[in-house]
C-alpha atoms as a PDB file:
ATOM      1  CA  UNK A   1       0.694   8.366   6.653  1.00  0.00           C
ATOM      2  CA  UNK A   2       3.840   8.616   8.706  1.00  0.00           C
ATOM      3  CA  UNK A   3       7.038   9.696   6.510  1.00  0.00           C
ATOM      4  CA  UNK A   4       7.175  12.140   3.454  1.00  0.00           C
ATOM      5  CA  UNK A   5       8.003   8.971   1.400  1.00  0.00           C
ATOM      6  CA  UNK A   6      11.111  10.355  -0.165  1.00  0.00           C
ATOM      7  CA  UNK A   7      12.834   7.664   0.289  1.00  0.00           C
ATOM      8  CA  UNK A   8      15.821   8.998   2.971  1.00  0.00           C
ATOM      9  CA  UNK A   9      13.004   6.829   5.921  1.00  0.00           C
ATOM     10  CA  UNK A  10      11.961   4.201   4.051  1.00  0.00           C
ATOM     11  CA  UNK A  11       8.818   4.266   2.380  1.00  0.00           C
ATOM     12  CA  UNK A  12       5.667   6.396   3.472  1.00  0.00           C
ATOM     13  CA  UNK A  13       3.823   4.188   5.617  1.00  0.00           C
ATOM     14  CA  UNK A  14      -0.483   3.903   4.834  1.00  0.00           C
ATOM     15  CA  UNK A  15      -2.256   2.698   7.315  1.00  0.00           C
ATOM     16  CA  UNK A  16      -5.786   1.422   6.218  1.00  0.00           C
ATOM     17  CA  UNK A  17      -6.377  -1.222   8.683  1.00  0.00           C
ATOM     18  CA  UNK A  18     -10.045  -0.863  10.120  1.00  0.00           C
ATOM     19  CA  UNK A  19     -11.111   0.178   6.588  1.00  0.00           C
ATOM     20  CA  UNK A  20     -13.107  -2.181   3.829  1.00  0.00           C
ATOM     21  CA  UNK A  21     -12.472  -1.971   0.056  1.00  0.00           C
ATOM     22  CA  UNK A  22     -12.424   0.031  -1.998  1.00  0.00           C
ATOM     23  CA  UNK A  23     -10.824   2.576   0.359  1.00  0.00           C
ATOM     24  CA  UNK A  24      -7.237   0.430   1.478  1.00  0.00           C
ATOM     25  CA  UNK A  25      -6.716   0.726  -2.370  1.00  0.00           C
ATOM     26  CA  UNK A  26      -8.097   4.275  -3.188  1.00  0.00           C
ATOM     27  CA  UNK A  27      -5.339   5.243  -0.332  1.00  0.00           C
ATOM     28  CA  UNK A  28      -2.790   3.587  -1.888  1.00  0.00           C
ATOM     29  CA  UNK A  29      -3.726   5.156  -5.169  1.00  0.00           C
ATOM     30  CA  UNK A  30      -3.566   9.182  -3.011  1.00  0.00           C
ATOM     31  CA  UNK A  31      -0.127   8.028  -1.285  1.00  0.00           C
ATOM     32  CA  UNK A  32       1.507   7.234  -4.647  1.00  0.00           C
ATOM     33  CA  UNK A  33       0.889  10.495  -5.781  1.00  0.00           C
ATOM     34  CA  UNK A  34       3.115  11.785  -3.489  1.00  0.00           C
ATOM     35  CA  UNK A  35       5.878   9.037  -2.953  1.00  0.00           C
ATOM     36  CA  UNK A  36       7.647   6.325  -5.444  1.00  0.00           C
ATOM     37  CA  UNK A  37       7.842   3.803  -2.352  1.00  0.00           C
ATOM     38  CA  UNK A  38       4.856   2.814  -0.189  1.00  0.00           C
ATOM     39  CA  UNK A  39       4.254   0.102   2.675  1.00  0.00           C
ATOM     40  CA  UNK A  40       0.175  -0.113   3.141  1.00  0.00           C
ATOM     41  CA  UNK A  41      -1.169  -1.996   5.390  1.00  0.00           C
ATOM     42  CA  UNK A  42      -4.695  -3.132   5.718  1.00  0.00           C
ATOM     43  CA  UNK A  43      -7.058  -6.245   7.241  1.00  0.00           C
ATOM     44  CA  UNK A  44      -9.611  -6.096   4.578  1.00  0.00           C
ATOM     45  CA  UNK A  45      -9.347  -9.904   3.146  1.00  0.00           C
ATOM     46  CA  UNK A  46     -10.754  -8.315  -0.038  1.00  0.00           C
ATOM     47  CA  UNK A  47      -7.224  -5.760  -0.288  1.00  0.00           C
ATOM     48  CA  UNK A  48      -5.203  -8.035  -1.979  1.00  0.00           C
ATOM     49  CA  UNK A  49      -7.040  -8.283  -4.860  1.00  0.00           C
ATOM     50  CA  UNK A  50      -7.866  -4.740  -5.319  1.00  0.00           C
ATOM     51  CA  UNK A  51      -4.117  -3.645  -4.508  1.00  0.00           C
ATOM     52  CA  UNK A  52      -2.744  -6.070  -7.150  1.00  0.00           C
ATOM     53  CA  UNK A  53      -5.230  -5.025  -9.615  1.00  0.00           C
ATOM     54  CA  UNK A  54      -4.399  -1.479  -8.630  1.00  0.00           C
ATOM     55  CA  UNK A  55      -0.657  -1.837  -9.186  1.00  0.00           C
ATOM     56  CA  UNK A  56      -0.902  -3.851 -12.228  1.00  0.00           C
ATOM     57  CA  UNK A  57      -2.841  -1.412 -13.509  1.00  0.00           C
ATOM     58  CA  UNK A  58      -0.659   1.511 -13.096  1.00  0.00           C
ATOM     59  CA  UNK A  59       3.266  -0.684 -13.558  1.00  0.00           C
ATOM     60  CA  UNK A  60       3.811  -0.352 -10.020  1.00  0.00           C
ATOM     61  CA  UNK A  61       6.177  -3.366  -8.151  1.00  0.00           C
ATOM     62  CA  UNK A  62       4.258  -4.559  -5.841  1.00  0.00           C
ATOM     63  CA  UNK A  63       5.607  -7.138  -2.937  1.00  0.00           C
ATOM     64  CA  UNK A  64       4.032  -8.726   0.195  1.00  0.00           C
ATOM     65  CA  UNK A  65       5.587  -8.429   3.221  1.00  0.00           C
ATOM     66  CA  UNK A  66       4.684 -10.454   6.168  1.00  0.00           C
ATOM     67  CA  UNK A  67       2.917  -8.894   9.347  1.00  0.00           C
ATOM     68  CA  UNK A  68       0.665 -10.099  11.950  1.00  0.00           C
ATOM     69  CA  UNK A  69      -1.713 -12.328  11.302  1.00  0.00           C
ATOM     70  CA  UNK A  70      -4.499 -10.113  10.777  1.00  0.00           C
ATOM     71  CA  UNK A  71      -3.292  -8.077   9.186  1.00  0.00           C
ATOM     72  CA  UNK A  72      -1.664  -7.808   5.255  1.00  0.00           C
ATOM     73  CA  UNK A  73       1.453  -5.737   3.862  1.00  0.00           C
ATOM     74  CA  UNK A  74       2.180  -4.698   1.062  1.00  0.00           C
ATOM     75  CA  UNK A  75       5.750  -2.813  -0.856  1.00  0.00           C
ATOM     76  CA  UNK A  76       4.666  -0.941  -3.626  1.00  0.00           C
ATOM     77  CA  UNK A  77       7.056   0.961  -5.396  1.00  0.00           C
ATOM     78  CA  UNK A  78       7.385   2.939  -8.877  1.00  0.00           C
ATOM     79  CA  UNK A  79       9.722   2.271 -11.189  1.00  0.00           C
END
């Protein structure tokens, strides 16, 4: 994680590439304890379902972001 995720940076940057579900989500889950505006980023194909499941669950806004090929991004804030 690379900013405090208050907000004054942008949002607190996760960085689960390398990693296979569950864990890019379980991250996500740990960062938005601490912050109201994440970016995650992960290359598991499998991450996209488990974010949106994960923020639908929960009421988060969730937006994709594009990235390099290999990799997915997504916005997730709190409202």
């Amino acid at each position: 994680m690379t900013n405090d995720g208050s907000g004054a940076f942008g949002p607190l940057e996760v960085d689960s590439r390398g990693m296979r579900c569950p864990w890019p989500a379980l991250r996500l889950a740990r960062a938005m304890r601490e912050a109201d505006d994440v970016l995650l980023l992960a290359d598991d194909p499998q991450a996209a379902r488990e974010v949106a499941a994960l923020a639908a669950e929960h009421g988060w806004r969730l937006a994709t972001e594009t990235g390099a090929a290999s990799e997915s991004r997504w916005r997730v804030r709190r409202d």
